[in-house]
C-alpha atoms as a PDB file:
ATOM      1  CA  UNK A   1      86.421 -47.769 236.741  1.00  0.00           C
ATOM      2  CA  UNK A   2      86.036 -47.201 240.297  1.00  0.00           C
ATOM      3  CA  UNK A   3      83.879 -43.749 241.628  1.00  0.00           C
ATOM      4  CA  UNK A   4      86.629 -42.038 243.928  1.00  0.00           C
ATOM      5  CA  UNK A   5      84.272 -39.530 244.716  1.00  0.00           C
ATOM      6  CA  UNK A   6      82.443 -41.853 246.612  1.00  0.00           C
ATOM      7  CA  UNK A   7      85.826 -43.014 249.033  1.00  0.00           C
ATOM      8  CA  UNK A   8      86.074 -41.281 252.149  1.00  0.00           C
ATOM      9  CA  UNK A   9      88.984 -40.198 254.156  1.00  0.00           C
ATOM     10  CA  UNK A  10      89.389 -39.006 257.685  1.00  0.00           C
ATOM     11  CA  UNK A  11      91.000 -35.533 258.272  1.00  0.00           C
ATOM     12  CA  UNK A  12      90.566 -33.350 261.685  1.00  0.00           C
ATOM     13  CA  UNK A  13      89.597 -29.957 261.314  1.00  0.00           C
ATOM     14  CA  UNK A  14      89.991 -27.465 264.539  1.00  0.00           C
ATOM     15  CA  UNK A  15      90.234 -30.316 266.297  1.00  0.00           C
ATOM     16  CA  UNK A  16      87.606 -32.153 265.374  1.00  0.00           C
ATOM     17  CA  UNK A  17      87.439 -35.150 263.453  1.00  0.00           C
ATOM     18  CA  UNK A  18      85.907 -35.271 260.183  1.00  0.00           C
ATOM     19  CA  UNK A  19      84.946 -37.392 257.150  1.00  0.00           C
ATOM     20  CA  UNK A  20      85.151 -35.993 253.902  1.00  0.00           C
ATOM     21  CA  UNK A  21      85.508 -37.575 250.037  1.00  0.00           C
ATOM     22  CA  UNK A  22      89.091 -38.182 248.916  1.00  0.00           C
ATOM     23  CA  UNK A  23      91.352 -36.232 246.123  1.00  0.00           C
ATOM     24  CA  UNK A  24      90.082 -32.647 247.119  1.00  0.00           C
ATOM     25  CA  UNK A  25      91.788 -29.270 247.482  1.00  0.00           C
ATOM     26  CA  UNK A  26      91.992 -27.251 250.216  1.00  0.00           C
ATOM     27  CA  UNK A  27      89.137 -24.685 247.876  1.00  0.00           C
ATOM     28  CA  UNK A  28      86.947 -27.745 247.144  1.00  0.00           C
ATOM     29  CA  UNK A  29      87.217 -28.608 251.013  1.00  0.00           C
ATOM     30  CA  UNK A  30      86.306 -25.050 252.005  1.00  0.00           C
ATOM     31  CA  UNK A  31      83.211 -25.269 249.486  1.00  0.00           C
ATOM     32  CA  UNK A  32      82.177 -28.179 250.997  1.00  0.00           C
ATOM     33  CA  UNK A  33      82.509 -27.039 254.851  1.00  0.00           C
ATOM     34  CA  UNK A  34      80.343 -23.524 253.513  1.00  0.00           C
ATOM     35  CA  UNK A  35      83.520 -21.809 254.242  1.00  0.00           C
ATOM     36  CA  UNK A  36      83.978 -18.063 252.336  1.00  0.00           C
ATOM     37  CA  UNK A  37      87.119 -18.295 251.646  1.00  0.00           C
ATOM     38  CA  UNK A  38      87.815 -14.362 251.571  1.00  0.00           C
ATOM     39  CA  UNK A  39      88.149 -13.947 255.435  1.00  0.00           C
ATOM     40  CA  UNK A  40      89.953 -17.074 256.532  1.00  0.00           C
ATOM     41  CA  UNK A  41      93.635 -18.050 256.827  1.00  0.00           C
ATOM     42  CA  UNK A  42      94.200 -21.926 256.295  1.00  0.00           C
ATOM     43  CA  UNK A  43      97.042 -23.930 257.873  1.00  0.00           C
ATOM     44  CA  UNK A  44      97.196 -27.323 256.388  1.00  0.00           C
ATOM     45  CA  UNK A  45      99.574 -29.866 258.580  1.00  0.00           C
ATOM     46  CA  UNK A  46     101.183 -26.965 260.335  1.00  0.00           C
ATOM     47  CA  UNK A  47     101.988 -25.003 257.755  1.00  0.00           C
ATOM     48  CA  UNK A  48     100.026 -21.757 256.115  1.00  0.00           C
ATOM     49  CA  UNK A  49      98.502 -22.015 252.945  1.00  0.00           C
ATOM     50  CA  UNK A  50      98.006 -19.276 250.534  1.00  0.00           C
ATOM     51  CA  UNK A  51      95.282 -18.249 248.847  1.00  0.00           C
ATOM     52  CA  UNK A  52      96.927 -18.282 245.306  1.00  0.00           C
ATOM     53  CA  UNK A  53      97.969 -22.481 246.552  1.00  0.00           C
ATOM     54  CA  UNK A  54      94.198 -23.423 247.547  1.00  0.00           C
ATOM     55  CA  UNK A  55      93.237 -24.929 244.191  1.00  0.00           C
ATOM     56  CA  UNK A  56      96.662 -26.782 243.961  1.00  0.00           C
ATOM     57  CA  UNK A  57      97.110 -28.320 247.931  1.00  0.00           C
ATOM     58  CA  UNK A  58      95.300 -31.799 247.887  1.00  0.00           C
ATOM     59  CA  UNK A  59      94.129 -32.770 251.819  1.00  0.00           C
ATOM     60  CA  UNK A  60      95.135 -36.193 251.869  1.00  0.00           C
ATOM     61  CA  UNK A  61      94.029 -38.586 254.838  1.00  0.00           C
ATOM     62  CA  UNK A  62      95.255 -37.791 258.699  1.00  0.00           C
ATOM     63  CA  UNK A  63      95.931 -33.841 257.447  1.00  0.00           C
ATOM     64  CA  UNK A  64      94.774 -31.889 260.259  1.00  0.00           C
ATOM     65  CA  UNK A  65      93.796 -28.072 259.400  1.00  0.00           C
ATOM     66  CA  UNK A  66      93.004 -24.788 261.449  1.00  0.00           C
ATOM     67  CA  UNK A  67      90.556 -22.835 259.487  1.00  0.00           C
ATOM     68  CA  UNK A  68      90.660 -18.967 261.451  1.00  0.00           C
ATOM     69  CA  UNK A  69      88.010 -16.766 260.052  1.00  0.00           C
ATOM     70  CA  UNK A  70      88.418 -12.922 260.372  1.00  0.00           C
ATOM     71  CA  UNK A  71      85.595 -11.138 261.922  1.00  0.00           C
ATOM     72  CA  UNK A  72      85.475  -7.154 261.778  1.00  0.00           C
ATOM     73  CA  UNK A  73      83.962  -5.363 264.385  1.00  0.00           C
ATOM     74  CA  UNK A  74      84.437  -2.127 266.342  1.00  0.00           C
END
């Protein structure tokens, strides 16, 4: 049986373009980019993702995400 873990796919994330294994979720992506994912809103081929829909949205090759991360300030 073949590793996919090992197979690669090519997604671009805030405009840059980026390698990553095949078959994860957007919350496996985020893990692997050391992304928090309690201050960021995620837009996965133009469309916003919910939180609750992380585990279940697989990034398949070409998507292209914006990752915004909330900052607080004053």
């Amino acid at each position: 049986m073949a590793d996919v873990g090992t197979k690669e796919i090519q997604i671009v994330v805030n405009g840059l373009v980026r390698r990553v294994p095949a078959g994860q979720t957007l919350a496996q992506l985020l893990v692997s980019l050391e992304i928090a994912g309690d201050r960021v809103a995620v837009e996965l081929d133009r469309k916003i993702v919910r939180r609750s829909e992380w585990d279940g949205a697989t990034v398949g090759p070409g998507a292209t995400l914006e990752i915004v991360q909330f900052v607080g300030g004053g």
